[in-house]
Each structure stands twice: as C-alpha cells, then as structure tokens.
PDB file of N, CA and C in Angstrom:
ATOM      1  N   UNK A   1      28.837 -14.994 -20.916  1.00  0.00           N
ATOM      2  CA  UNK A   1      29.915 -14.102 -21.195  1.00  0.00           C
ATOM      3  C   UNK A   1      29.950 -12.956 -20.208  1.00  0.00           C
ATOM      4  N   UNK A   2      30.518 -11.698 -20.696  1.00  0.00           N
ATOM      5  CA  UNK A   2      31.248 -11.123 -19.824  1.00  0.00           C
ATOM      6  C   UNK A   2      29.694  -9.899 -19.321  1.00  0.00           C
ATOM      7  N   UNK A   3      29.052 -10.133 -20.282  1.00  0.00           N
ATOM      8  CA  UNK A   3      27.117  -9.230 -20.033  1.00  0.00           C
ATOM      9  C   UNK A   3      26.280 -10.076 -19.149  1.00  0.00           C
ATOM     10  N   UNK A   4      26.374 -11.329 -19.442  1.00  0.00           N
ATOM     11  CA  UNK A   4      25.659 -12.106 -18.373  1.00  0.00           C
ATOM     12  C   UNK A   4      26.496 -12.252 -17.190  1.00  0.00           C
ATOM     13  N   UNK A   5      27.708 -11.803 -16.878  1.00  0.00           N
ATOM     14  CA  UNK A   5      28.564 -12.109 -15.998  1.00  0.00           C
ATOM     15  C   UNK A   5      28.251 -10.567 -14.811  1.00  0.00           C
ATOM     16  N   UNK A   6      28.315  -9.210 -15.789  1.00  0.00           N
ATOM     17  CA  UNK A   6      27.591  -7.968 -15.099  1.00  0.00           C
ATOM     18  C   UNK A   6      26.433  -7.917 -14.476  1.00  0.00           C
ATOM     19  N   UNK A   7      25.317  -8.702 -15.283  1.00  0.00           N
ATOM     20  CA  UNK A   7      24.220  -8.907 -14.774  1.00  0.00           C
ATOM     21  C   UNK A   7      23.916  -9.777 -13.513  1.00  0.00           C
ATOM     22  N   UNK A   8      24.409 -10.530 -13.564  1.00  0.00           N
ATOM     23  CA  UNK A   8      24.483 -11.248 -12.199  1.00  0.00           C
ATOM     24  C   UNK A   8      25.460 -10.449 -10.826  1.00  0.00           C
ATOM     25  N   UNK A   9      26.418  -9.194 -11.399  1.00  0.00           N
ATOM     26  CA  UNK A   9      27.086  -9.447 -10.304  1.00  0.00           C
ATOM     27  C   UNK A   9      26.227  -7.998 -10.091  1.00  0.00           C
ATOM     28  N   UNK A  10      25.428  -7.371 -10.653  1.00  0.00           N
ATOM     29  CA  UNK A  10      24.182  -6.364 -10.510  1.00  0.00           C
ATOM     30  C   UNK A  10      23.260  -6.824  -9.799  1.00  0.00           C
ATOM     31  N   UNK A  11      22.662  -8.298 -10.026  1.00  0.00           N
ATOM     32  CA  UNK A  11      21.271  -8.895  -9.103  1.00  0.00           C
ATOM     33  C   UNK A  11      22.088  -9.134  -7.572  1.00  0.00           C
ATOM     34  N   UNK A  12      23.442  -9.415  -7.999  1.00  0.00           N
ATOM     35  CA  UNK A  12      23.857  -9.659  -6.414  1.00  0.00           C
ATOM     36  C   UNK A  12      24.001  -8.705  -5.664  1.00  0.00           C
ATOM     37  N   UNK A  13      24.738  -7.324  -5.916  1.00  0.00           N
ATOM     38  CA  UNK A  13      24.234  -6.508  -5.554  1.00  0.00           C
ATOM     39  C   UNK A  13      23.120  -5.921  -4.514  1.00  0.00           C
ATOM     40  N   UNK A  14      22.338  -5.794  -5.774  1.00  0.00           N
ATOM     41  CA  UNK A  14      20.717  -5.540  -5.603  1.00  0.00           C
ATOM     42  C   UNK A  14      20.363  -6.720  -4.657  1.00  0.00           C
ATOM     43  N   UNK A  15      20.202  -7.522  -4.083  1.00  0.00           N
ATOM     44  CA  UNK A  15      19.958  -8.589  -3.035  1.00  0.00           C
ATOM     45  C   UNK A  15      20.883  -8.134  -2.241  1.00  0.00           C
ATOM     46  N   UNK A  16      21.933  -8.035  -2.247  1.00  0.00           N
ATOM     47  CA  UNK A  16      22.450  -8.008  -1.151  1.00  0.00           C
ATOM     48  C   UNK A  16      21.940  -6.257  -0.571  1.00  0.00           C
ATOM     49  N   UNK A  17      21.740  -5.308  -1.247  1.00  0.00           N
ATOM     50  CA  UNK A  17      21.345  -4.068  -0.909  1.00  0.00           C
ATOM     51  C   UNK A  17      19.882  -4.828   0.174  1.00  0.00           C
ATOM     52  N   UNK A  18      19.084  -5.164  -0.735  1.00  0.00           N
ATOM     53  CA  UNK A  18      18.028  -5.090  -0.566  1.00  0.00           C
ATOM     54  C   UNK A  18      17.842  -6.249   1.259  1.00  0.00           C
ATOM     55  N   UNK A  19      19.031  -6.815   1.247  1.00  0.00           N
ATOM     56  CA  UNK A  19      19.113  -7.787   2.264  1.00  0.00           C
ATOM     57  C   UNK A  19      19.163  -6.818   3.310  1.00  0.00           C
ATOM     58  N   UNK A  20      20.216  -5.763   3.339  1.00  0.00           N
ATOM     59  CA  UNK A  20      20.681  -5.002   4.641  1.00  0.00           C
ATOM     60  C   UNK A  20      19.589  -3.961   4.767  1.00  0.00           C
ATOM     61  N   UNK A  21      19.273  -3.634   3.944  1.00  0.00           N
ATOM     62  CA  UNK A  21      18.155  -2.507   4.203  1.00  0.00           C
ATOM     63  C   UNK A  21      16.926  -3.243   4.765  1.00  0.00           C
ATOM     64  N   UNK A  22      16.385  -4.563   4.776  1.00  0.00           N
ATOM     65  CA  UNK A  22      15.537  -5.006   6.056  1.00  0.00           C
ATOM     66  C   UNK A  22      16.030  -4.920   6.683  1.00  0.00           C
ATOM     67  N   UNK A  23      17.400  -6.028   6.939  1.00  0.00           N
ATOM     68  CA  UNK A  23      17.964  -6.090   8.447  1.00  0.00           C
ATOM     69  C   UNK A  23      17.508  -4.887   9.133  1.00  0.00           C
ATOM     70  N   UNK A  24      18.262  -3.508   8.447  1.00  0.00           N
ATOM     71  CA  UNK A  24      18.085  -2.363   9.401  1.00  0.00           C
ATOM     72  C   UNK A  24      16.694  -1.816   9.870  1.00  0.00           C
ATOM     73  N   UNK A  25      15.672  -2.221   8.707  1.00  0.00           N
ATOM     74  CA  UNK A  25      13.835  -2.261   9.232  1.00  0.00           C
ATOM     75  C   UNK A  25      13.816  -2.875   9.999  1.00  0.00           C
ATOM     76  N   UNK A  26      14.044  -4.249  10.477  1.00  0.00           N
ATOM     77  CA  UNK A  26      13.441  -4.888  11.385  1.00  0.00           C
ATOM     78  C   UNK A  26      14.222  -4.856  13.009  1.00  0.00           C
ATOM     79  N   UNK A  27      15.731  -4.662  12.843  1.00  0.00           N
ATOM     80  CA  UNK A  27      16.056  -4.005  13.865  1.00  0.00           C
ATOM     81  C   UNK A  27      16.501  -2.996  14.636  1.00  0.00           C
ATOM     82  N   UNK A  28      15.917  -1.612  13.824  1.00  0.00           N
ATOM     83  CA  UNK A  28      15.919  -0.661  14.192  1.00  0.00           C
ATOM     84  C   UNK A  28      15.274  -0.326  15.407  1.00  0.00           C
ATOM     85  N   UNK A  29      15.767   0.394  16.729  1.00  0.00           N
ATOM     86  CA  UNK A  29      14.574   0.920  17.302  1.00  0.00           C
ATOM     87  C   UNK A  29      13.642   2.004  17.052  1.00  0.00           C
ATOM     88  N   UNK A  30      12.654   1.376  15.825  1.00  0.00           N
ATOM     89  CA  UNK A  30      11.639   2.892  15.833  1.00  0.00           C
ATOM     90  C   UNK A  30      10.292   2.201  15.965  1.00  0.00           C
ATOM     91  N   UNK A  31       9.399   3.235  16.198  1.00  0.00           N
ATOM     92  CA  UNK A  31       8.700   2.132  16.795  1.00  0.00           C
ATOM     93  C   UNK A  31       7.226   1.497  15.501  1.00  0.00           C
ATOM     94  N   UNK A  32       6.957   0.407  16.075  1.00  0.00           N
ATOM     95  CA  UNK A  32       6.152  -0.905  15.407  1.00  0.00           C
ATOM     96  C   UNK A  32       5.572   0.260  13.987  1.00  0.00           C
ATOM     97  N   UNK A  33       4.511   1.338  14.098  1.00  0.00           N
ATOM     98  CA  UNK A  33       3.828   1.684  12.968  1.00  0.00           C
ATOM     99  C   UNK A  33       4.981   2.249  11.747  1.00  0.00           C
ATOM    100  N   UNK A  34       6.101   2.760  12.295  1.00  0.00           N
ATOM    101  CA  UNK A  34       6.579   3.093  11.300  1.00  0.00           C
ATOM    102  C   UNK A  34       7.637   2.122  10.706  1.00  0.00           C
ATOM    103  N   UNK A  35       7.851   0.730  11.775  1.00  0.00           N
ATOM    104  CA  UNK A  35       8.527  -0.126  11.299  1.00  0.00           C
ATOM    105  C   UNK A  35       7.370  -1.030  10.170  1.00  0.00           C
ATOM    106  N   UNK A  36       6.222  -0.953  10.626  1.00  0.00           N
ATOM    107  CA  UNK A  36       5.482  -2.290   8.881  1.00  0.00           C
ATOM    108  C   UNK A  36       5.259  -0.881   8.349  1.00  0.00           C
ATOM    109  N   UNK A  37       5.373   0.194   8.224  1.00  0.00           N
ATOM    110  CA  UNK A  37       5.166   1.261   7.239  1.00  0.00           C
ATOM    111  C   UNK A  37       6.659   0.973   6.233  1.00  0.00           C
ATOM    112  N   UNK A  38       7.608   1.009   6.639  1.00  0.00           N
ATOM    113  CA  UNK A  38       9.173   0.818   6.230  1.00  0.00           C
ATOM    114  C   UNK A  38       8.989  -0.789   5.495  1.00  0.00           C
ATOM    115  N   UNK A  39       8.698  -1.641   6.165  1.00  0.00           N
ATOM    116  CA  UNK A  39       8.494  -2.968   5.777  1.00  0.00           C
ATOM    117  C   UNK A  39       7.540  -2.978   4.209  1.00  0.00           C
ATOM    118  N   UNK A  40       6.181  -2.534   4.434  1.00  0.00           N
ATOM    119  CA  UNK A  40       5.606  -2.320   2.938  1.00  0.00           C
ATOM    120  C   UNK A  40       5.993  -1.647   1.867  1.00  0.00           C
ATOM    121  N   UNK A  41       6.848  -0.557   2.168  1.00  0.00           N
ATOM    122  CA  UNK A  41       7.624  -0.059   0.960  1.00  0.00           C
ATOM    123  C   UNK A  41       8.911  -0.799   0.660  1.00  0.00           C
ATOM    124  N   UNK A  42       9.966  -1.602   1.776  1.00  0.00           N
ATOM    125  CA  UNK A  42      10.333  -2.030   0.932  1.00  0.00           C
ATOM    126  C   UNK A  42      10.184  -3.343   0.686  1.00  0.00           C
ATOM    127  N   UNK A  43       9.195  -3.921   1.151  1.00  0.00           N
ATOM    128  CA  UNK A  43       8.236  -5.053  -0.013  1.00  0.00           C
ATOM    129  C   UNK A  43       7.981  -4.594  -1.542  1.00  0.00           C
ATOM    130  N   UNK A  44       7.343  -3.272  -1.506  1.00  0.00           N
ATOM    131  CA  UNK A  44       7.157  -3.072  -2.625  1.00  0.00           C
ATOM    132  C   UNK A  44       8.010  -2.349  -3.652  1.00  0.00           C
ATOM    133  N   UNK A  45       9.158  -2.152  -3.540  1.00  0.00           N
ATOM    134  CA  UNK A  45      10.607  -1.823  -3.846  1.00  0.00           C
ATOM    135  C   UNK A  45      11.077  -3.319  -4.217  1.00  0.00           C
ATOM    136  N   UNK A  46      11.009  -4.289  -3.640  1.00  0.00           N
ATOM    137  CA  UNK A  46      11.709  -5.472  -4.135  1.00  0.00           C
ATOM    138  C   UNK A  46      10.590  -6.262  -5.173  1.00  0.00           C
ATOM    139  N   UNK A  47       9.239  -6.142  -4.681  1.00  0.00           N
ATOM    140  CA  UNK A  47       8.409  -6.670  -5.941  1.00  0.00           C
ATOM    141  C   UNK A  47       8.181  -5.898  -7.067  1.00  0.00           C
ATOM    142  N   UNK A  48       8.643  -4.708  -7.285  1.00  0.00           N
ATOM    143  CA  UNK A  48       8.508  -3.904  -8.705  1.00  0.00           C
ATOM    144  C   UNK A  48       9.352  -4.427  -9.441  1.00  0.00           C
ATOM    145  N   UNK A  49      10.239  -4.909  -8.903  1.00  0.00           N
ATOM    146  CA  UNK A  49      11.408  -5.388 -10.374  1.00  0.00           C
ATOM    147  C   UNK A  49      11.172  -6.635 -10.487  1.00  0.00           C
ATOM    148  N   UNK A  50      10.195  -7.430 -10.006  1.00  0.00           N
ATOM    149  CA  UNK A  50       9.693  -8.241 -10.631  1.00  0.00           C
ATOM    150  C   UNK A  50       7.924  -8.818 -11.649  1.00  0.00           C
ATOM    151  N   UNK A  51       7.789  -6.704 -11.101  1.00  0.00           N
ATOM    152  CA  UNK A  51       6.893  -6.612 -11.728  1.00  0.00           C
ATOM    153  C   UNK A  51       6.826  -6.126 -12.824  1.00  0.00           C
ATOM    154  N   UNK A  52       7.459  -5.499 -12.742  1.00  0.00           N
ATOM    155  CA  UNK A  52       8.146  -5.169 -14.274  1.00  0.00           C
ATOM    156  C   UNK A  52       8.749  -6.174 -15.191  1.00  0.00           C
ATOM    157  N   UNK A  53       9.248  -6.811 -14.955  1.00  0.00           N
ATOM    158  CA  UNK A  53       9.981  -8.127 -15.460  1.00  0.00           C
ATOM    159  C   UNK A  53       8.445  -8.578 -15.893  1.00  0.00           C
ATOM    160  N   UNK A  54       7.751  -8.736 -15.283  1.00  0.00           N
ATOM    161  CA  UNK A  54       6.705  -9.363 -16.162  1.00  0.00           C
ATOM    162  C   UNK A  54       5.572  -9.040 -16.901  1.00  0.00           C
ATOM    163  N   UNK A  55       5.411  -7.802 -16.389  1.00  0.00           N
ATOM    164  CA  UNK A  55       4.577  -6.745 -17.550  1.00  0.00           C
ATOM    165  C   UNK A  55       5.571  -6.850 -18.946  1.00  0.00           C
ATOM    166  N   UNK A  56       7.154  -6.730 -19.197  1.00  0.00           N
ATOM    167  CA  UNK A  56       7.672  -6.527 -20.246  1.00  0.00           C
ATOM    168  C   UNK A  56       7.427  -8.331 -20.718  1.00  0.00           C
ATOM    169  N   UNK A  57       7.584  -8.633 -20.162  1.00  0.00           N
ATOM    170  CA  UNK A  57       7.647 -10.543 -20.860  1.00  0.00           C
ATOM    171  C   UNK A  57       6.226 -10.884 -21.264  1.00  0.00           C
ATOM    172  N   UNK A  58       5.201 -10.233 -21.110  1.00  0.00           N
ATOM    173  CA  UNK A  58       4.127 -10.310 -20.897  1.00  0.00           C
ATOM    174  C   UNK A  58       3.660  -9.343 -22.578  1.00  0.00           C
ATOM    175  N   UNK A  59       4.452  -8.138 -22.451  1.00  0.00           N
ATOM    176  CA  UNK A  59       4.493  -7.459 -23.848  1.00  0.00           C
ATOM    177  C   UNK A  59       4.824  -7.779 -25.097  1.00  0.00           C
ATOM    178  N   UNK A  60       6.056  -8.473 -24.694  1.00  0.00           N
ATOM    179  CA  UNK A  60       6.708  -9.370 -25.669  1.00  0.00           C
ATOM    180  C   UNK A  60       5.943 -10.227 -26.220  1.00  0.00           C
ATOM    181  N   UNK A  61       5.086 -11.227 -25.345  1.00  0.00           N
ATOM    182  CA  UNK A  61       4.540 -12.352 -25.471  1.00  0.00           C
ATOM    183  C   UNK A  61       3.089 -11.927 -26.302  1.00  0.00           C
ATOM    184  N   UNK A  62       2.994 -10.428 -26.388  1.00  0.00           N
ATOM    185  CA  UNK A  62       1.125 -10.326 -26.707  1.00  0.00           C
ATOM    186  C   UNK A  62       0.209 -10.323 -26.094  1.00  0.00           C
ATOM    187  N   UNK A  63       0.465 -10.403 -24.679  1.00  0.00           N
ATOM    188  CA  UNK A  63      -0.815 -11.463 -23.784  1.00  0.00           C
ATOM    189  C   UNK A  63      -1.116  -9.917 -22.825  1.00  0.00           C
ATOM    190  N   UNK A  64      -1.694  -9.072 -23.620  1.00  0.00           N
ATOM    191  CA  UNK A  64      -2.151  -8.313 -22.719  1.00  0.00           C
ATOM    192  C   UNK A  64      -2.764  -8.499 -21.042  1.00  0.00           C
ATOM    193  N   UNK A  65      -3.425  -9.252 -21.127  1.00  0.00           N
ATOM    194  CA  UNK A  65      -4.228  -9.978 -20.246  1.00  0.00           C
ATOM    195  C   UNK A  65      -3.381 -10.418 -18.737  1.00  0.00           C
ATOM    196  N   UNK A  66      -2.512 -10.985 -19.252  1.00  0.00           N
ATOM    197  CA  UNK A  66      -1.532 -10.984 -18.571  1.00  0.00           C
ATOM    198  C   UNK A  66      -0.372  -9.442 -17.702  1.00  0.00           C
ATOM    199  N   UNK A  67      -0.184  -8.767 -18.792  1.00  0.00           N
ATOM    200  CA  UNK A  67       0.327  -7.573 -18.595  1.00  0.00           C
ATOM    201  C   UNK A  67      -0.407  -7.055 -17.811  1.00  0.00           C
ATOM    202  N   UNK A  68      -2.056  -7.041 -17.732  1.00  0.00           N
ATOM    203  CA  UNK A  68      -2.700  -5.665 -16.988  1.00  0.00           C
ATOM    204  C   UNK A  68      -2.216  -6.523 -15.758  1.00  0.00           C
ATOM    205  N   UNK A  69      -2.679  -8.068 -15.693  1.00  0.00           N
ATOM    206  CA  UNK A  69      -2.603  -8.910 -13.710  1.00  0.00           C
ATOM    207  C   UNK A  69      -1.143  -8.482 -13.313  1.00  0.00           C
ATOM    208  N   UNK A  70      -0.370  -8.279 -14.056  1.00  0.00           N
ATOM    209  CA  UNK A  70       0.864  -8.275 -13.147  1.00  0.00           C
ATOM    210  C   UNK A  70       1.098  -6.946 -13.140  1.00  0.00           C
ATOM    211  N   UNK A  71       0.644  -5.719 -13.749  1.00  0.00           N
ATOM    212  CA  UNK A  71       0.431  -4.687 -12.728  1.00  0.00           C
ATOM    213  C   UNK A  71      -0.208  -4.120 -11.884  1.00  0.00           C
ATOM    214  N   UNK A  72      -1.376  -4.958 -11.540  1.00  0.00           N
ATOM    215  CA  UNK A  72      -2.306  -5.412 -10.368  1.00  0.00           C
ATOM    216  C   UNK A  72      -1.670  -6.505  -9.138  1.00  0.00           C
ATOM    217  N   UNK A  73      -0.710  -7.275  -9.717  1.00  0.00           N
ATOM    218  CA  UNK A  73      -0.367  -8.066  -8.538  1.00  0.00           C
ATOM    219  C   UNK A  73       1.042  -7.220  -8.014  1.00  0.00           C
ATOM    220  N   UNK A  74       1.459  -6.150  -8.980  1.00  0.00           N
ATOM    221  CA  UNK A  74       2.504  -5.240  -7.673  1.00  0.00           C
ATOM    222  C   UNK A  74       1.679  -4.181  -7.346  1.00  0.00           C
ATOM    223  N   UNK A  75      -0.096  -4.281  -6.898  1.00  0.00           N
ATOM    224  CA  UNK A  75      -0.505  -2.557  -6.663  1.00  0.00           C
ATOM    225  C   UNK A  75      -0.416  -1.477  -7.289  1.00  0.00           C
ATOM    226  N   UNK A  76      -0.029  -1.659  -8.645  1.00  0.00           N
ATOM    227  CA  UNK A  76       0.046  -0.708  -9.785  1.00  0.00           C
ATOM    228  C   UNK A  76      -1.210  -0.563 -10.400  1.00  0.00           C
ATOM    229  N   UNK A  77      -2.053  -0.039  -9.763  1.00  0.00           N
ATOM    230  CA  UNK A  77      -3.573   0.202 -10.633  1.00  0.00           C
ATOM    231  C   UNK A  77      -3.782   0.858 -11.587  1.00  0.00           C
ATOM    232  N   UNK A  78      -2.975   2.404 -11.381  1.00  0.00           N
ATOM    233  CA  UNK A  78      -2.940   3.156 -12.744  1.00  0.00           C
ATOM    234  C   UNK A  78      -2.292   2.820 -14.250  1.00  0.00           C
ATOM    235  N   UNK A  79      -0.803   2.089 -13.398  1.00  0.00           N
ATOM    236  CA  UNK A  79      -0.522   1.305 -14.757  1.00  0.00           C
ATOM    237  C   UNK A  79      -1.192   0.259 -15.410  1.00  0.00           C
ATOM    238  N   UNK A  80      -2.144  -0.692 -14.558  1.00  0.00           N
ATOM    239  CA  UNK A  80      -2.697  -1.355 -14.769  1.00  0.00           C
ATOM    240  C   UNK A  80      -4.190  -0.841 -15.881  1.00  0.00           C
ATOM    241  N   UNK A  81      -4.114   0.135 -15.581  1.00  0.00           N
ATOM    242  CA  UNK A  81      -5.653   1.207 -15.885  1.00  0.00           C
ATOM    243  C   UNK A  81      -5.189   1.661 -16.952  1.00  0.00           C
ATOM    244  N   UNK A  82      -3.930   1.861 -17.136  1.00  0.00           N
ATOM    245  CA  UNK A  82      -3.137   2.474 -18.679  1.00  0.00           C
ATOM    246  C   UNK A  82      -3.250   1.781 -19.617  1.00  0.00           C
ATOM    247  N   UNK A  83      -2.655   0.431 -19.248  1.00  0.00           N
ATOM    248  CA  UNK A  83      -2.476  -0.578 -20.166  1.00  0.00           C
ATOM    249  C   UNK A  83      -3.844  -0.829 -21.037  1.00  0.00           C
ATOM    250  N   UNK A  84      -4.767  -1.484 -20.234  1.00  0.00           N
ATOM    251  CA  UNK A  84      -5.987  -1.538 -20.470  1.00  0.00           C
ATOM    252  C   UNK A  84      -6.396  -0.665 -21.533  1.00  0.00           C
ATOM    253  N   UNK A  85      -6.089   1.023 -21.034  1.00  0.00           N
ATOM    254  CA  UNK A  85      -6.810   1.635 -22.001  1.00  0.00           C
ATOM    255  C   UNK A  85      -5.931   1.397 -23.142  1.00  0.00           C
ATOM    256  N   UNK A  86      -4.864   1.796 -23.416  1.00  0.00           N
ATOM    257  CA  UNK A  86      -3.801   1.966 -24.534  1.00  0.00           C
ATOM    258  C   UNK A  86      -4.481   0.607 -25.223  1.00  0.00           C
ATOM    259  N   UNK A  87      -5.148  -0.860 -25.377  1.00  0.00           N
ATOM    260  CA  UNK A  87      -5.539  -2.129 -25.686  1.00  0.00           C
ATOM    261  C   UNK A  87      -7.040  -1.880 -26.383  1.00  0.00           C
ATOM    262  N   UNK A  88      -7.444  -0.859 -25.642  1.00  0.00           N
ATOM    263  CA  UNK A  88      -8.503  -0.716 -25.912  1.00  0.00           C
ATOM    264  C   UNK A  88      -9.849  -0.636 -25.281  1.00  0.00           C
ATOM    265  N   UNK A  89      -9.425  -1.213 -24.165  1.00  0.00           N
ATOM    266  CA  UNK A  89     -10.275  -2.045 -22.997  1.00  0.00           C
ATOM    267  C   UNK A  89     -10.465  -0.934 -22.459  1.00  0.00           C
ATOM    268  N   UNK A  90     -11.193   0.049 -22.814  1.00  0.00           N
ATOM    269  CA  UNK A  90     -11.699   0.836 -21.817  1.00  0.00           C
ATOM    270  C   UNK A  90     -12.411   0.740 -21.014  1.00  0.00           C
ATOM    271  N   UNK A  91     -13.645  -0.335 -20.207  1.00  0.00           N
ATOM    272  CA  UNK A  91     -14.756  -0.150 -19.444  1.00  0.00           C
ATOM    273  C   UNK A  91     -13.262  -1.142 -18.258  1.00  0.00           C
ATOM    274  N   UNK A  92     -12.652  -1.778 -19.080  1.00  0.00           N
ATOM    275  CA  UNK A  92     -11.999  -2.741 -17.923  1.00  0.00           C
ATOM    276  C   UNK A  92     -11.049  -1.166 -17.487  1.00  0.00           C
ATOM    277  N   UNK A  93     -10.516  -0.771 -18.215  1.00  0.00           N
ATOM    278  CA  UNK A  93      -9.666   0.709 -17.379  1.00  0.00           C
ATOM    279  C   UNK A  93     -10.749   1.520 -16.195  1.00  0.00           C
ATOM    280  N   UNK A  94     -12.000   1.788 -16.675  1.00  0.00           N
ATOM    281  CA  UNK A  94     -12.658   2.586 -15.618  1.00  0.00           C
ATOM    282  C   UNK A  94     -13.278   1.827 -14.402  1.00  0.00           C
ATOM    283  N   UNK A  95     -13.288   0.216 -14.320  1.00  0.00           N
ATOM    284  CA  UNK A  95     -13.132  -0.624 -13.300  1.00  0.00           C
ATOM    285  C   UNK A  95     -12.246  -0.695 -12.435  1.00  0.00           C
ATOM    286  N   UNK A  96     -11.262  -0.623 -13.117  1.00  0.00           N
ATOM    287  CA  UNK A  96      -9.568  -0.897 -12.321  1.00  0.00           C
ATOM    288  C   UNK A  96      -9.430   0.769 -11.521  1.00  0.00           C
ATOM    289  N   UNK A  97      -9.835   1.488 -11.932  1.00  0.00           N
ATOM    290  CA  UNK A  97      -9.866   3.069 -11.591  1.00  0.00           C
ATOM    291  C   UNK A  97     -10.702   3.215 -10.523  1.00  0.00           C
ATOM    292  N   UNK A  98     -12.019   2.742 -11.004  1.00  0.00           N
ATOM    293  CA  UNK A  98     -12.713   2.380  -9.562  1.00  0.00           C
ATOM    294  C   UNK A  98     -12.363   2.135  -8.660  1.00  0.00           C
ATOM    295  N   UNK A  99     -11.727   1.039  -8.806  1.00  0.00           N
ATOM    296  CA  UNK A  99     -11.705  -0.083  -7.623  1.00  0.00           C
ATOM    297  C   UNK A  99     -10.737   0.474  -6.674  1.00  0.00           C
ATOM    298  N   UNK A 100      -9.831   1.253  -7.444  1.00  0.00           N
ATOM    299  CA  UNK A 100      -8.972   1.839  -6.765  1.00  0.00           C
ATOM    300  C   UNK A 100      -9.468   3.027  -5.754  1.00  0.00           C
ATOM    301  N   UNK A 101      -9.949   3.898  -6.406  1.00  0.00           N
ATOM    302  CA  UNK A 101     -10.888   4.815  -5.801  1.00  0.00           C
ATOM    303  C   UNK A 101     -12.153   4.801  -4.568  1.00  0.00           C
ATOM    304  N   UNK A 102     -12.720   3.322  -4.474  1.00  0.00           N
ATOM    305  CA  UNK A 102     -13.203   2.730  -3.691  1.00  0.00           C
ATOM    306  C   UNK A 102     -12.532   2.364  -2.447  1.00  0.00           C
ATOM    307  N   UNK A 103     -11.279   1.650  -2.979  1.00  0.00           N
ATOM    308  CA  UNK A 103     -10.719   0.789  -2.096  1.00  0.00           C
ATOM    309  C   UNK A 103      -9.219   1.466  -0.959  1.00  0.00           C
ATOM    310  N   UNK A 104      -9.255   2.878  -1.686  1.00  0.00           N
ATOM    311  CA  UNK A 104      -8.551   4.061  -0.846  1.00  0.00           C
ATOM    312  C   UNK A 104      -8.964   4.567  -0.113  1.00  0.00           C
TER     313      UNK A 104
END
C-alpha cells in the first residue's frame, strides 16, 4: 500500500543519496588520507542503518546475544557495552570496554 510504497521511495532516496556522495569521495581531488578518511565514515554511515535494523530485529526476537554482535559488527562498542550491561552481562560489558580501550 501507499506506507510500503513511502518506504521504498525513502530507501531509494537514501541509496541514491548515499550513491552520489561516494561518487564525489572517490573523485574528488583531495588528497588519498583524507579521501579513505571520507570513505570510512561513509562506510560507516551506510552500515548503521543496517545496524540498527538488526540490533532492533534482534530485540524483538529476544536473542540478546545477537543484539550485542551486531553492535560490534558496525564498531559500536559502547552500545555494544550497554546492551550487555542493561542484560545483565556485566563482566562481558567490561570486556567489550576493554577491548575497546586497548584497541584505540
């Protein structure tokens, strides 16, 4: 219907945004460090909304377990470190905190 019909013409959109704004990363002349600096953010601009998408499906579903990896597989450690605790899992929160802290 006419909600699933918005939603799609929103993801198209959003792709097509997200299409031109590489183009212009990759052929911009600026130079190489600040072009993969531009490149990793918006990598990680296009994988949050699918990281999110699955932390919430993941909520829905119960499967904590799941919820903390997929805010670990978009680089979300603190959320990842939240979740955990809010579950209960505290020694796994002060790991994930670590690791982060280590690995910065």
């Amino acid at each position: 219907g006419k909600v699933t019909s918005n939603l799609d013409d929103e993801r198209l959109h959003s792709m097509t945004s997200h299409a031109f704004s590489l183009i212009l990363i990759l052929f911009s002349p600026i130079p190489v460090n600040r072009k993969e600096q531009a490149l990793t953010m918006w990598l990680r601009a296009i994988c949050k909304i699918e990281v999110d998408e699955d932390i919430t499906a993941s909520q829905k579903a119960g499967n904590i377990h799941a919820e903390i990896f997929a805010a670990l597989s978009g680089d979300d450690f603190s959320r990842a470190a939240s979740i955990a605790m809010k579950h209960g899992h505290i020694m796994l929160a002060m790991i994930i905190t670590n690791a982060t802290a280590t690995s910065g």
